[in-house]
PDB file of N, CA and C in Angstrom:
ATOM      1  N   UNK A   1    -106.531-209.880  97.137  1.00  0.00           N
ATOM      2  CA  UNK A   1    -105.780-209.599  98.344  1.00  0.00           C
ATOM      3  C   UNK A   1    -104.533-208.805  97.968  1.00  0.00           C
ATOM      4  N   UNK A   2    -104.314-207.394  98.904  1.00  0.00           N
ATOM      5  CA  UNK A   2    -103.015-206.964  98.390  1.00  0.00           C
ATOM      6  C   UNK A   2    -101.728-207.186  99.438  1.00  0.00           C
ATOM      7  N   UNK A   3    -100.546-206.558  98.975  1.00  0.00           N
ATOM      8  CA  UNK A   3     -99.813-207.143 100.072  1.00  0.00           C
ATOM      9  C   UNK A   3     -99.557-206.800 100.894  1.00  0.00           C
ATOM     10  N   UNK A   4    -100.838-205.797 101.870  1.00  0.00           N
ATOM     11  CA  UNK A   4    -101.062-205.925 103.196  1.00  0.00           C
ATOM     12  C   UNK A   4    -101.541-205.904 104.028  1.00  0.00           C
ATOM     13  N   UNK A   5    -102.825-206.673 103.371  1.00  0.00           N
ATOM     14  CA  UNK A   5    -103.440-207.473 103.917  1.00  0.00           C
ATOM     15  C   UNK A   5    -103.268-208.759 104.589  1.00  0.00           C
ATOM     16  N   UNK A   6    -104.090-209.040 105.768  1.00  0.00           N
ATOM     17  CA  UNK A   6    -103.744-210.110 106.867  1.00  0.00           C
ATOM     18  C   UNK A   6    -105.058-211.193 106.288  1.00  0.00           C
ATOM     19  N   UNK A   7    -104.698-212.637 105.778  1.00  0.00           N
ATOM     20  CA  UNK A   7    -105.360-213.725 106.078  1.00  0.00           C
ATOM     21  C   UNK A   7    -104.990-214.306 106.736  1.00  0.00           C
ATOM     22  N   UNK A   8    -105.962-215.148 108.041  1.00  0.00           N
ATOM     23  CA  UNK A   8    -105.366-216.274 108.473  1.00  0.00           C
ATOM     24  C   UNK A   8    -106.525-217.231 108.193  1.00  0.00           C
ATOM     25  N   UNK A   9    -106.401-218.546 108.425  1.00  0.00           N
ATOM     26  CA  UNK A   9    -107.396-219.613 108.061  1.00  0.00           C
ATOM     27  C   UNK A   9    -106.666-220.629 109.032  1.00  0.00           C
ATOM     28  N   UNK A  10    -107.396-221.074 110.371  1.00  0.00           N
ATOM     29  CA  UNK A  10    -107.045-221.652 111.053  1.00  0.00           C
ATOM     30  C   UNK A  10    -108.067-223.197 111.497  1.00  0.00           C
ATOM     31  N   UNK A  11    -107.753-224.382 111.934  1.00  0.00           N
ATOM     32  CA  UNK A  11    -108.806-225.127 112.440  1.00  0.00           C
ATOM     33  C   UNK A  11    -109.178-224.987 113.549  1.00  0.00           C
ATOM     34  N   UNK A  12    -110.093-225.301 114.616  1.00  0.00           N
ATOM     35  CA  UNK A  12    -110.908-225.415 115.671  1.00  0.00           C
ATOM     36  C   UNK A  12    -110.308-226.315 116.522  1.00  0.00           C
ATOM     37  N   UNK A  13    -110.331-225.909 118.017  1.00  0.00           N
ATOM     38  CA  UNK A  13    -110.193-226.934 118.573  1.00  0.00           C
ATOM     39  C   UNK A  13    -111.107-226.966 119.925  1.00  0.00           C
ATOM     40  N   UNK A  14    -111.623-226.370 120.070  1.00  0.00           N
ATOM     41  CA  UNK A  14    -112.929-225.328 120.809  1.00  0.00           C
ATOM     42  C   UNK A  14    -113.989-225.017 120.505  1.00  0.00           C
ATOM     43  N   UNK A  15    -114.747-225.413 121.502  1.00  0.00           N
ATOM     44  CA  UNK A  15    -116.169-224.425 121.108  1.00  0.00           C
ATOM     45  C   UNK A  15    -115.982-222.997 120.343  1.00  0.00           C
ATOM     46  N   UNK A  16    -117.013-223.075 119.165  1.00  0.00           N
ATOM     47  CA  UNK A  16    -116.938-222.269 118.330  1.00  0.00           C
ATOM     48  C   UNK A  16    -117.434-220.558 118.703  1.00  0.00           C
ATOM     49  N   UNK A  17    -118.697-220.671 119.570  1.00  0.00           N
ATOM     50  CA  UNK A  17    -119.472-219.672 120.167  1.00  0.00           C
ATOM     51  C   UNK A  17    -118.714-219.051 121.179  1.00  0.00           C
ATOM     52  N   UNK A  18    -118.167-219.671 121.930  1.00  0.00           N
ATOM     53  CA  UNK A  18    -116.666-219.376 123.263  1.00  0.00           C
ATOM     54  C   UNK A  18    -115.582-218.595 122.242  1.00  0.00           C
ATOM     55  N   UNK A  19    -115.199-219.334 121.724  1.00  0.00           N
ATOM     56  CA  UNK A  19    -113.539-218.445 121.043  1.00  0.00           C
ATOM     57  C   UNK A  19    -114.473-217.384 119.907  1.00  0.00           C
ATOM     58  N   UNK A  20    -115.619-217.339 119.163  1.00  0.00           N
ATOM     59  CA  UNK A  20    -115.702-216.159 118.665  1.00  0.00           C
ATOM     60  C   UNK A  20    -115.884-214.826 119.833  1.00  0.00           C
ATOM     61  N   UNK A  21    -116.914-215.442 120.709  1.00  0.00           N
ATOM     62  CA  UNK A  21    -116.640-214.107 122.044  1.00  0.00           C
ATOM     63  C   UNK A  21    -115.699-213.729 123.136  1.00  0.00           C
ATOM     64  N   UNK A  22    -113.963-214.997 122.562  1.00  0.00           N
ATOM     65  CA  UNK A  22    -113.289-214.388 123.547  1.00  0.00           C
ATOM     66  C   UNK A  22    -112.462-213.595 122.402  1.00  0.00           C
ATOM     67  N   UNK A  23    -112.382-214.144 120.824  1.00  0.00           N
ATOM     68  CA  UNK A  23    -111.712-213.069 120.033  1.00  0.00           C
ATOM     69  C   UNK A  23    -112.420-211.573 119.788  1.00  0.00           C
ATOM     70  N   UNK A  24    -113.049-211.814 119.990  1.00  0.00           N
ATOM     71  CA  UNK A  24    -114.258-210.253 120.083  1.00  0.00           C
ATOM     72  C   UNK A  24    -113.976-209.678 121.323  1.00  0.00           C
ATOM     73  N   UNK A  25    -113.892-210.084 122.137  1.00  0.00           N
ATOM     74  CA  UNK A  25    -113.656-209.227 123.273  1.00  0.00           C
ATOM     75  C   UNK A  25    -112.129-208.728 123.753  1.00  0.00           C
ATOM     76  N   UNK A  26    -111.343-209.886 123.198  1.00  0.00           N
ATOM     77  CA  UNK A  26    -109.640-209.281 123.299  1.00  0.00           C
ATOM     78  C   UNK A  26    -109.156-208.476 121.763  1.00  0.00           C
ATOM     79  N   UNK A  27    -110.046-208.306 120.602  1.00  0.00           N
ATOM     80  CA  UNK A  27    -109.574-207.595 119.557  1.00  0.00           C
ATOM     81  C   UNK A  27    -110.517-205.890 120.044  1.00  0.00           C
ATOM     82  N   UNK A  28    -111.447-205.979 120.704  1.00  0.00           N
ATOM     83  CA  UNK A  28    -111.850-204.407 121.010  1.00  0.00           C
ATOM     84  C   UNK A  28    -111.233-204.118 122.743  1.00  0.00           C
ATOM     85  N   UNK A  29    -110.404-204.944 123.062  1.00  0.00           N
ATOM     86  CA  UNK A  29    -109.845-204.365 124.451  1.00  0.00           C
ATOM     87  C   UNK A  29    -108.990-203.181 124.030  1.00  0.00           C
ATOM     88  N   UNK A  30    -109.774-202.138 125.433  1.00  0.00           N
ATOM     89  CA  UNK A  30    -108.859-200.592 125.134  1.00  0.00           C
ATOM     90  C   UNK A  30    -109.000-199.900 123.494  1.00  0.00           C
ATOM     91  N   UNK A  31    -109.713-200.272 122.901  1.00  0.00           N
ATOM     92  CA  UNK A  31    -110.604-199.713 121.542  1.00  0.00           C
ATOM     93  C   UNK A  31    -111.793-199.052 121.627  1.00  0.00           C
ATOM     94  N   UNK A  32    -111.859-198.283 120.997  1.00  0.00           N
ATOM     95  CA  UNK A  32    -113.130-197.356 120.680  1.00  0.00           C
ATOM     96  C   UNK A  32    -113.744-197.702 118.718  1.00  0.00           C
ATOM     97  N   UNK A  33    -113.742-198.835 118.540  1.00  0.00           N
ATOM     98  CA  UNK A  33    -113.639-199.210 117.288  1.00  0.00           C
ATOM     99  C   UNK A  33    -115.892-199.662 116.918  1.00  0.00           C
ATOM    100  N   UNK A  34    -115.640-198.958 115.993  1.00  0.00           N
ATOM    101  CA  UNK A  34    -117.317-199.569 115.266  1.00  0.00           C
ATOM    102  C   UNK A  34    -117.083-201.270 114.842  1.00  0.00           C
ATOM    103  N   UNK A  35    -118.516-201.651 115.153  1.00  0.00           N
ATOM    104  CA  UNK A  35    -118.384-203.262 115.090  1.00  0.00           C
ATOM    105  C   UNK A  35    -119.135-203.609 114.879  1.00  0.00           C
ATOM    106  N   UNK A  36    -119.933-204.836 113.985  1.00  0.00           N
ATOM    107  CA  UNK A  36    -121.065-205.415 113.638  1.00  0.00           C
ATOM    108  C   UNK A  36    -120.416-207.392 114.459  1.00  0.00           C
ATOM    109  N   UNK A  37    -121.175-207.464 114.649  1.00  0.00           N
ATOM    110  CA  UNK A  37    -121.418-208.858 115.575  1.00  0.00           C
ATOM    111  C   UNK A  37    -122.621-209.240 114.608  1.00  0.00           C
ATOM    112  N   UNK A  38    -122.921-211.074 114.521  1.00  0.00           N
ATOM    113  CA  UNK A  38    -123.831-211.936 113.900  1.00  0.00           C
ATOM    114  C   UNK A  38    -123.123-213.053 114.491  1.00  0.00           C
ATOM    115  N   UNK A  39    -123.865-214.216 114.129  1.00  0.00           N
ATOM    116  CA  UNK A  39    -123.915-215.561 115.075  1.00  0.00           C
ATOM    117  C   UNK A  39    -122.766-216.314 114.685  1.00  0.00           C
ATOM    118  N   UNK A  40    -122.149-216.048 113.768  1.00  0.00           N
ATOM    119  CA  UNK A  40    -120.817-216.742 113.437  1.00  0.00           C
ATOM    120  C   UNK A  40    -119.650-215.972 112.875  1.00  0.00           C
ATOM    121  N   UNK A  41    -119.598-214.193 112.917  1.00  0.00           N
ATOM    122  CA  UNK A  41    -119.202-214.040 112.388  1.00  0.00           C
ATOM    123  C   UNK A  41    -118.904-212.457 113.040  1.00  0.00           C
ATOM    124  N   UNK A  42    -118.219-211.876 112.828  1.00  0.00           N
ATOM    125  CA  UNK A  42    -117.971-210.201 113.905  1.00  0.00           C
ATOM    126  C   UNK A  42    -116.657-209.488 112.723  1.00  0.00           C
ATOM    127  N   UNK A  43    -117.151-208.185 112.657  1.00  0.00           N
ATOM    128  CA  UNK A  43    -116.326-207.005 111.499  1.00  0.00           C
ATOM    129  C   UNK A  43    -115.939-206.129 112.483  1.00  0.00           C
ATOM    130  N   UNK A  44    -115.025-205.805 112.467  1.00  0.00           N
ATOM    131  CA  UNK A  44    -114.097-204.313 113.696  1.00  0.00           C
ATOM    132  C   UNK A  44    -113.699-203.455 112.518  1.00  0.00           C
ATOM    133  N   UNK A  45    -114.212-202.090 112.403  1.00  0.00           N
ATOM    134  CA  UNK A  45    -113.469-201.307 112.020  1.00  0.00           C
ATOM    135  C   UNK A  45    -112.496-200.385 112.581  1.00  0.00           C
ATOM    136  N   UNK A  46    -111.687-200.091 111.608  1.00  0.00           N
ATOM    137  CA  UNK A  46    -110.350-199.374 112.145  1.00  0.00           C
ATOM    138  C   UNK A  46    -109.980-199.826 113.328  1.00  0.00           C
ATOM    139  N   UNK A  47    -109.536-200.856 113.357  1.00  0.00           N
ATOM    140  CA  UNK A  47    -108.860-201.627 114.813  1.00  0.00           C
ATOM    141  C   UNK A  47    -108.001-201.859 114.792  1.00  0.00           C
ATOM    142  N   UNK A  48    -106.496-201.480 115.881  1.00  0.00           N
ATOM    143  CA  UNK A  48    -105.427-201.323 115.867  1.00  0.00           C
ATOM    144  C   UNK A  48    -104.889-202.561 116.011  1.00  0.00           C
ATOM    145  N   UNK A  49    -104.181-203.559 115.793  1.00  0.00           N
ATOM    146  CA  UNK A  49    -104.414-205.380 115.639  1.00  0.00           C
ATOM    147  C   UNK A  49    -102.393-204.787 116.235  1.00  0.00           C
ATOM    148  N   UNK A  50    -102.786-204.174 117.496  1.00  0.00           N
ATOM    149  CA  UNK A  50    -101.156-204.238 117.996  1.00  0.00           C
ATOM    150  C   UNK A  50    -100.103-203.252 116.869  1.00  0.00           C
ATOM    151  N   UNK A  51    -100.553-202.558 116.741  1.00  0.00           N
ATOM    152  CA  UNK A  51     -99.788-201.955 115.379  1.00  0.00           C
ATOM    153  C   UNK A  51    -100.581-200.145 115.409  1.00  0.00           C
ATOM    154  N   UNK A  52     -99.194-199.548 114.788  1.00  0.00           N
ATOM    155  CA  UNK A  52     -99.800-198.267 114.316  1.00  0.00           C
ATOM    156  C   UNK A  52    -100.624-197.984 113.176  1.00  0.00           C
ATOM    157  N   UNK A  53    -100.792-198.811 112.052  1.00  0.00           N
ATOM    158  CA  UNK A  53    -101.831-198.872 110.984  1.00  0.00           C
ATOM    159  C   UNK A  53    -102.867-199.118 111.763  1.00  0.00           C
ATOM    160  N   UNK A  54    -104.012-199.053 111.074  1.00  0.00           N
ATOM    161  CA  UNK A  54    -105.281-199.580 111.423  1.00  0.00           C
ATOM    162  C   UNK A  54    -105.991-200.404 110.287  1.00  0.00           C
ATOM    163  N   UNK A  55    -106.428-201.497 110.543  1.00  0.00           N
ATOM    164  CA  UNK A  55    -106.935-202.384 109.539  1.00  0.00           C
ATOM    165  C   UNK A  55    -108.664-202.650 110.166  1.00  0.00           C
ATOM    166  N   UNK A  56    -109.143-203.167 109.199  1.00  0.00           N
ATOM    167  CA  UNK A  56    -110.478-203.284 109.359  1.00  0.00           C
ATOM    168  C   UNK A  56    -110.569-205.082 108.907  1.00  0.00           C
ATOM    169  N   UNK A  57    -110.888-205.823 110.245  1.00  0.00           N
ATOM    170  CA  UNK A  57    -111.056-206.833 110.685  1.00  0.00           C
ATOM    171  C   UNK A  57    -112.459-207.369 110.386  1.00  0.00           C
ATOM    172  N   UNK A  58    -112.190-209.085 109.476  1.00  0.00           N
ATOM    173  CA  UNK A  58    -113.733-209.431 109.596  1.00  0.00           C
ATOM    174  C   UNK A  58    -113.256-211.102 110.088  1.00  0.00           C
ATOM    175  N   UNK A  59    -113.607-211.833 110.938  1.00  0.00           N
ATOM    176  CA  UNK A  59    -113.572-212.983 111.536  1.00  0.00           C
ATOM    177  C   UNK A  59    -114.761-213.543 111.601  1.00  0.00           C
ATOM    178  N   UNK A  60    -114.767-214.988 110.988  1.00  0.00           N
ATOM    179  CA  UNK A  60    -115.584-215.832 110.340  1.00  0.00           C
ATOM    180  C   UNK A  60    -115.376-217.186 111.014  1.00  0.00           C
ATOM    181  N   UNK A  61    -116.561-217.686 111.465  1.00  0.00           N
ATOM    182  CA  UNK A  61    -116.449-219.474 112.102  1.00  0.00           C
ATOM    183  C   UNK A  61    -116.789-219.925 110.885  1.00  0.00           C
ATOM    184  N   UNK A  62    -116.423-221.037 110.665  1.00  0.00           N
ATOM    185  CA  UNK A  62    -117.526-222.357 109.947  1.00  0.00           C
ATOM    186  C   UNK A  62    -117.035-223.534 111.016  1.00  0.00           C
ATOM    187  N   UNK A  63    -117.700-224.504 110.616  1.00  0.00           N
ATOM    188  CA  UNK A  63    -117.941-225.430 111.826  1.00  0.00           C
ATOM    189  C   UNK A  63    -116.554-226.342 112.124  1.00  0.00           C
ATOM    190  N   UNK A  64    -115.156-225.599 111.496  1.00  0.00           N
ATOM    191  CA  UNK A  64    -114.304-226.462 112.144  1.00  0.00           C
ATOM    192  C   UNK A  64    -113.469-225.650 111.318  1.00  0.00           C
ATOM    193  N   UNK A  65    -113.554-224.275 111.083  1.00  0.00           N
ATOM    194  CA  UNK A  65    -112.397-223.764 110.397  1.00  0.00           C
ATOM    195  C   UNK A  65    -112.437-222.389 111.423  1.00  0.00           C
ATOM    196  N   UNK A  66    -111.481-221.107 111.658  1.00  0.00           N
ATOM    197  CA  UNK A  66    -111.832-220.180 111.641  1.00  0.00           C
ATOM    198  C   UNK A  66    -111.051-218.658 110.515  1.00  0.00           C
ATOM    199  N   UNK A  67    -111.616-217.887 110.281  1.00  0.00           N
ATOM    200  CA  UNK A  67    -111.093-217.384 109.080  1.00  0.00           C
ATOM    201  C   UNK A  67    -110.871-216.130 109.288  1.00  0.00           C
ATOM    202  N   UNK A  68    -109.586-215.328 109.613  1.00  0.00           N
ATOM    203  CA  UNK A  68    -109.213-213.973 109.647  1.00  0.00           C
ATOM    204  C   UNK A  68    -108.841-213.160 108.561  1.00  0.00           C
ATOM    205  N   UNK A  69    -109.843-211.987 108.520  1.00  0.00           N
ATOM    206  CA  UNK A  69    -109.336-211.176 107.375  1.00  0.00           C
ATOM    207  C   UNK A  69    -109.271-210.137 107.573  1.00  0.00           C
ATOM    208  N   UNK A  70    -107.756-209.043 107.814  1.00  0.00           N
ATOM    209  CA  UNK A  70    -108.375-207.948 108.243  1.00  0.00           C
ATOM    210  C   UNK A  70    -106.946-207.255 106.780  1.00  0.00           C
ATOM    211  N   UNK A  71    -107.908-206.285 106.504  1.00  0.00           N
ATOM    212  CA  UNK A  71    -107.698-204.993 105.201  1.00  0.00           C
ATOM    213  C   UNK A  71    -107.077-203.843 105.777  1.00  0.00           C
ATOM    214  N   UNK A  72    -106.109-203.685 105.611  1.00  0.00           N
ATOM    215  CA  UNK A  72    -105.381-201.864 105.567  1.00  0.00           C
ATOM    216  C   UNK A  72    -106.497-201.006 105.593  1.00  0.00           C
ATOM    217  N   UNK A  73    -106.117-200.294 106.654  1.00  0.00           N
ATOM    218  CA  UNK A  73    -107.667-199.010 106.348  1.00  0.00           C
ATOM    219  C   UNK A  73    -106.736-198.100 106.073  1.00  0.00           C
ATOM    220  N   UNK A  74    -105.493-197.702 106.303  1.00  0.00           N
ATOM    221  CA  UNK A  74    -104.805-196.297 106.244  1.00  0.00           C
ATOM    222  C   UNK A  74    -104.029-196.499 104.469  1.00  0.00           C
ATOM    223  N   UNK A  75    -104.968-196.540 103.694  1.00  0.00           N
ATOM    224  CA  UNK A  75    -104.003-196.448 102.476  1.00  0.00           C
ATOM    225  C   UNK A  75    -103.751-194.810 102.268  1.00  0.00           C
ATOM    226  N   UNK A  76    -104.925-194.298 102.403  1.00  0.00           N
ATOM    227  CA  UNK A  76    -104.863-192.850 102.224  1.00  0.00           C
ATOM    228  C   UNK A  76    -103.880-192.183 102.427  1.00  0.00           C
ATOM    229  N   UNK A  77    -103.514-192.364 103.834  1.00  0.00           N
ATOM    230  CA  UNK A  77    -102.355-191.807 104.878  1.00  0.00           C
ATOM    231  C   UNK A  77    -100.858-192.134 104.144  1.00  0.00           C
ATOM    232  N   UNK A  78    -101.053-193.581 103.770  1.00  0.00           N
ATOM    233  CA  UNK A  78    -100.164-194.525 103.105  1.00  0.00           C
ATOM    234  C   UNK A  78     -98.972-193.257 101.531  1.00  0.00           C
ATOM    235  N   UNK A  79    -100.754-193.576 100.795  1.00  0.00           N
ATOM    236  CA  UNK A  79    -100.313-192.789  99.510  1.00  0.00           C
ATOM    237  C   UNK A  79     -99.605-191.273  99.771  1.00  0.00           C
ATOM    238  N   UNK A  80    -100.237-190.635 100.577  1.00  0.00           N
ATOM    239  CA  UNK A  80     -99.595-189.120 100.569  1.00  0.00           C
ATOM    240  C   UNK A  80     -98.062-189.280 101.088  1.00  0.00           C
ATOM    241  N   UNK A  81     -97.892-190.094 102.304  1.00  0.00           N
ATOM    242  CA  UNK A  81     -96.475-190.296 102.016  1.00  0.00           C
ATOM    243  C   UNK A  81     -95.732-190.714 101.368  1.00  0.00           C
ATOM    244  N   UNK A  82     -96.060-191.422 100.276  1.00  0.00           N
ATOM    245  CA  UNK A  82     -95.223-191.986  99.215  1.00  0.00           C
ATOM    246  C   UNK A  82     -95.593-190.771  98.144  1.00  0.00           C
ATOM    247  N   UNK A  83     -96.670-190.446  97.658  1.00  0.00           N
ATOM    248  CA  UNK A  83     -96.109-189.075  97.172  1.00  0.00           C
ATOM    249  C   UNK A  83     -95.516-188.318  97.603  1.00  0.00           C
ATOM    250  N   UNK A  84     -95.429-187.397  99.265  1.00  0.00           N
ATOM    251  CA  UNK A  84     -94.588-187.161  99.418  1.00  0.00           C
ATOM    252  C   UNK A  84     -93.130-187.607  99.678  1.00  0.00           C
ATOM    253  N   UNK A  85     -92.763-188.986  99.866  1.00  0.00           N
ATOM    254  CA  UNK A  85     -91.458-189.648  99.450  1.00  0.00           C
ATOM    255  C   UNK A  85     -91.075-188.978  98.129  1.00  0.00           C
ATOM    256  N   UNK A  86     -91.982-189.418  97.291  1.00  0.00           N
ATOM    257  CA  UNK A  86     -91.077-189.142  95.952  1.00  0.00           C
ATOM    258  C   UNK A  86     -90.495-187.814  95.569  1.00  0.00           C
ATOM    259  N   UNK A  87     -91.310-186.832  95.908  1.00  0.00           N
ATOM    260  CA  UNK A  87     -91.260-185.602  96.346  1.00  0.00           C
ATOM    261  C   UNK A  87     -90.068-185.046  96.310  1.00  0.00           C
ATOM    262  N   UNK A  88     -89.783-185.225  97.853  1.00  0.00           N
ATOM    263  CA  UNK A  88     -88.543-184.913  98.757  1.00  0.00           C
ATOM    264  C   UNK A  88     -87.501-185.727  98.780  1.00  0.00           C
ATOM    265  N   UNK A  89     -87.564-187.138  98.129  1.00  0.00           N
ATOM    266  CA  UNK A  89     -86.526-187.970  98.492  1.00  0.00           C
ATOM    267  C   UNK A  89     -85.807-188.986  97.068  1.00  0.00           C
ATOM    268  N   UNK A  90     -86.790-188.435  96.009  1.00  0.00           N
ATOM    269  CA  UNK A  90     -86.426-188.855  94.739  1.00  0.00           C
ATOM    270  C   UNK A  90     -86.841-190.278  94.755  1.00  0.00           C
ATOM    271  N   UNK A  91     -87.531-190.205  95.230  1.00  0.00           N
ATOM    272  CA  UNK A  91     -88.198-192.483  95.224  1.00  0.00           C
ATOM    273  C   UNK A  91     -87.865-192.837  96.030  1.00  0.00           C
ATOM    274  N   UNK A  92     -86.387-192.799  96.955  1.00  0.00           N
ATOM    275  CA  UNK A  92     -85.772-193.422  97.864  1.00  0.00           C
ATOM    276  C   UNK A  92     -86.704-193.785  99.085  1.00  0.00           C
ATOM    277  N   UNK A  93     -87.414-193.046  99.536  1.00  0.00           N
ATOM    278  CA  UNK A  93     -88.169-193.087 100.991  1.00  0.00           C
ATOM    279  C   UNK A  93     -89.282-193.646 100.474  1.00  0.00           C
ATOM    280  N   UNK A  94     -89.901-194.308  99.151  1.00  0.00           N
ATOM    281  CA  UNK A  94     -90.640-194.678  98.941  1.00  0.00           C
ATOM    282  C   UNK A  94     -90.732-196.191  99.462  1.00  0.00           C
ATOM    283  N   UNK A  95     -89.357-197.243  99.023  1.00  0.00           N
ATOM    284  CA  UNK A  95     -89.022-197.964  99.881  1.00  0.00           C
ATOM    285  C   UNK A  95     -88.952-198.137 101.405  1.00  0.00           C
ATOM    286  N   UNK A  96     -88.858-197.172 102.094  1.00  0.00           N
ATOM    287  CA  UNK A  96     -88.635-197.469 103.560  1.00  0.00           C
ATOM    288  C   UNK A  96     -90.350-197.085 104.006  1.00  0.00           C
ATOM    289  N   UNK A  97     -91.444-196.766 103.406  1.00  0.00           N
ATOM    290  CA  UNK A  97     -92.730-196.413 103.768  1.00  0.00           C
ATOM    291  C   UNK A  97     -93.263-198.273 103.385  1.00  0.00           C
ATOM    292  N   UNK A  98     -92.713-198.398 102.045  1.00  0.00           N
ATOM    293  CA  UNK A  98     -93.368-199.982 101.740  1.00  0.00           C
ATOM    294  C   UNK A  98     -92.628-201.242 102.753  1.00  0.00           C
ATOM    295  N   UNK A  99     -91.544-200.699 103.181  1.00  0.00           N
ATOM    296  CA  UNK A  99     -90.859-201.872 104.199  1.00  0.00           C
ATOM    297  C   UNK A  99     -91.863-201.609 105.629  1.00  0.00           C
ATOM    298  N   UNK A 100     -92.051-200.265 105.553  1.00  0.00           N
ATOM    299  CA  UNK A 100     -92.315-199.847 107.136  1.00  0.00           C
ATOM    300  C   UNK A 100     -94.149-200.950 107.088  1.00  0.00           C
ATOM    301  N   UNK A 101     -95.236-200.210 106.188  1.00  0.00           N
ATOM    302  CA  UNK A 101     -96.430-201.030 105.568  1.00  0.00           C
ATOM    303  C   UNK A 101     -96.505-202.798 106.116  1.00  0.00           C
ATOM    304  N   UNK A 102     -95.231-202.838 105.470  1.00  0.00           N
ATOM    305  CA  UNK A 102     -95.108-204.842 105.630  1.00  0.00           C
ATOM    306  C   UNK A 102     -95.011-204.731 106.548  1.00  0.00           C
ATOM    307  N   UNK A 103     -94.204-204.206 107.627  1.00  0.00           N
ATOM    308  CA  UNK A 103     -93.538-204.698 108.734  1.00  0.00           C
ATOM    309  C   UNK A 103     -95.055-204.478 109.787  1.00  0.00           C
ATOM    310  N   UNK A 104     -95.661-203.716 109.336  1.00  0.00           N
ATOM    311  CA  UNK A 104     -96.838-203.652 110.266  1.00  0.00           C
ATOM    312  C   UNK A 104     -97.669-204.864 109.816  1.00  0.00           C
ATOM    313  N   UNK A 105     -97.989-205.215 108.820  1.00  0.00           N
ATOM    314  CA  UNK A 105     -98.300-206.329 108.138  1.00  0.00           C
ATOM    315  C   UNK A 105     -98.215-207.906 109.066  1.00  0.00           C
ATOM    316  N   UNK A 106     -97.036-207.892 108.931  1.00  0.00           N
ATOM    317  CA  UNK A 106     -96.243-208.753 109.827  1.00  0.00           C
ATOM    318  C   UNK A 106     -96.991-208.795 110.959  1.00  0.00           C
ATOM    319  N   UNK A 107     -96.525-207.777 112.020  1.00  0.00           N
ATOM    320  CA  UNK A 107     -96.478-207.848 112.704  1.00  0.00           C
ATOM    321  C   UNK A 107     -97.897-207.987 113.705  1.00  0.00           C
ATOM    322  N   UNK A 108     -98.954-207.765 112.949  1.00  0.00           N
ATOM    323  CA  UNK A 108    -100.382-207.346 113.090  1.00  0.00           C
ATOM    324  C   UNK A 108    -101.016-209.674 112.497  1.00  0.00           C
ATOM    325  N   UNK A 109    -100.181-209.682 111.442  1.00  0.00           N
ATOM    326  CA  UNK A 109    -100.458-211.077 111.489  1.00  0.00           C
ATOM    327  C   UNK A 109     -99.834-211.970 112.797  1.00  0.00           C
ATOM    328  N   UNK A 110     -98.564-211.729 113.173  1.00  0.00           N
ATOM    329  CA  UNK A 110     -98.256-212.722 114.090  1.00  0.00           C
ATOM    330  C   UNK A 110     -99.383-212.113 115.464  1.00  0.00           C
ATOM    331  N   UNK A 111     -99.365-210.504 115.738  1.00  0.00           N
ATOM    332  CA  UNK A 111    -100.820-210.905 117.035  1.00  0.00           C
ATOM    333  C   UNK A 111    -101.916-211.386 116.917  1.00  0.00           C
ATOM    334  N   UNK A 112    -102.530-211.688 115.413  1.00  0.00           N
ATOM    335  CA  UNK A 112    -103.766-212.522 115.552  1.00  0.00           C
ATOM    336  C   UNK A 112    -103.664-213.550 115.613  1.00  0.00           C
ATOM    337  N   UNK A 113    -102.126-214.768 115.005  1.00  0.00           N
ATOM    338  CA  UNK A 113    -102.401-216.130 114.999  1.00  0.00           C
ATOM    339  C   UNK A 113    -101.797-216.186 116.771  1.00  0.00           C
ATOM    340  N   UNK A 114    -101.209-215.141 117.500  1.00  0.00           N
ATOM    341  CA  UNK A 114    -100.758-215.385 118.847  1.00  0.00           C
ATOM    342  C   UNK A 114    -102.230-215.082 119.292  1.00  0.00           C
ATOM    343  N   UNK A 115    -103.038-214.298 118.977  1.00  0.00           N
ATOM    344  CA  UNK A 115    -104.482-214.798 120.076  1.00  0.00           C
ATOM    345  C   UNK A 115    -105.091-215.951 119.416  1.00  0.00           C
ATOM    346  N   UNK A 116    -105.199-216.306 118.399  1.00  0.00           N
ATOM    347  CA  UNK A 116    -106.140-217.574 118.241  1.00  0.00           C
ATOM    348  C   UNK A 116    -105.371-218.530 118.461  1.00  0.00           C
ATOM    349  N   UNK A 117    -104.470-218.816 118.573  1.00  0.00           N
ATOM    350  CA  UNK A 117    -103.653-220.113 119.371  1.00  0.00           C
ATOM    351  C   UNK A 117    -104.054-219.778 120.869  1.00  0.00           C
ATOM    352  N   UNK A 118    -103.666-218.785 121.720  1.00  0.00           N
ATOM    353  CA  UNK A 118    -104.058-218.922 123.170  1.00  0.00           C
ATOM    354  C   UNK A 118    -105.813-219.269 123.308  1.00  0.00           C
ATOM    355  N   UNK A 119    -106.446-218.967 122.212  1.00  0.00           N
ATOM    356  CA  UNK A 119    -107.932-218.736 122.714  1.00  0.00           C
ATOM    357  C   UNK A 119    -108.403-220.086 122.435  1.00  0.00           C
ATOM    358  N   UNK A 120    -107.656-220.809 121.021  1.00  0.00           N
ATOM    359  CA  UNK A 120    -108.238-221.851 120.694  1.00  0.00           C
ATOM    360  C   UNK A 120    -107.459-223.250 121.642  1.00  0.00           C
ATOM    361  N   UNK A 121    -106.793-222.760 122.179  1.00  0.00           N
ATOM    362  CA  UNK A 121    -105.751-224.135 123.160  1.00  0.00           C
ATOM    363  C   UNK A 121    -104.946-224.819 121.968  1.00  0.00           C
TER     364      UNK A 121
END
């Protein structure tokens, strides 16, 4: 796991089949995102999780846990600005690209544990 990447690992308090198809259906609202669905388990790529990065989402039931993992998809985008940071700014802006990274980080973790708390009651 790097550091910005989103785990969450949450317990159940709900039907399991209900909250995987209401988190599936409120993580592709207003998305145009590719998606694989299976009976316990749903992958979103490049899905905007409330944030200008895009991460690629995989959400997992087991029978009393549920398990969020979604991966940085924009490293690419990531790296050229930090090469170009270093570039133009002598390292300095290299810092404010890795603060900016987290802060999406952040902020992309607190909207998934704020939908699986509303979804799970």
């Amino acid at each position: 796991m790097s550091l910005f990447n989103v785990s969450i690992k949450q317990t159940l308090k709900r039907d399991n089949k209900e909250l995987l198809d209401s988190l599936y259906a409120q993580l592709l609202k207003n998305q145009n995102c590719e998606s694989i669905k299976g009976n316990n388990s749903f992958e979103i790529q490049k899905c905007k999780l409330n944030t200008i990065l895009r991460f690629n989402t995989k959400v997992t039931l087991d029978s009393k846990e549920v398990q969020v993992d979604a991966e940085l998809h924009d490293t690419l985008l990531l790296t050229i600005l930090v090469v170009l940071a270093i570039l133009l700014t002598y390292g300095i802006g290299v810092i404010l690209i890795v603060v900016f990274a987290y802060l999406q980080k952040r902020k992309a973790e607190a909207y998934l544990k704020d939908i699986i708390k509303n979804k799970n009651f």
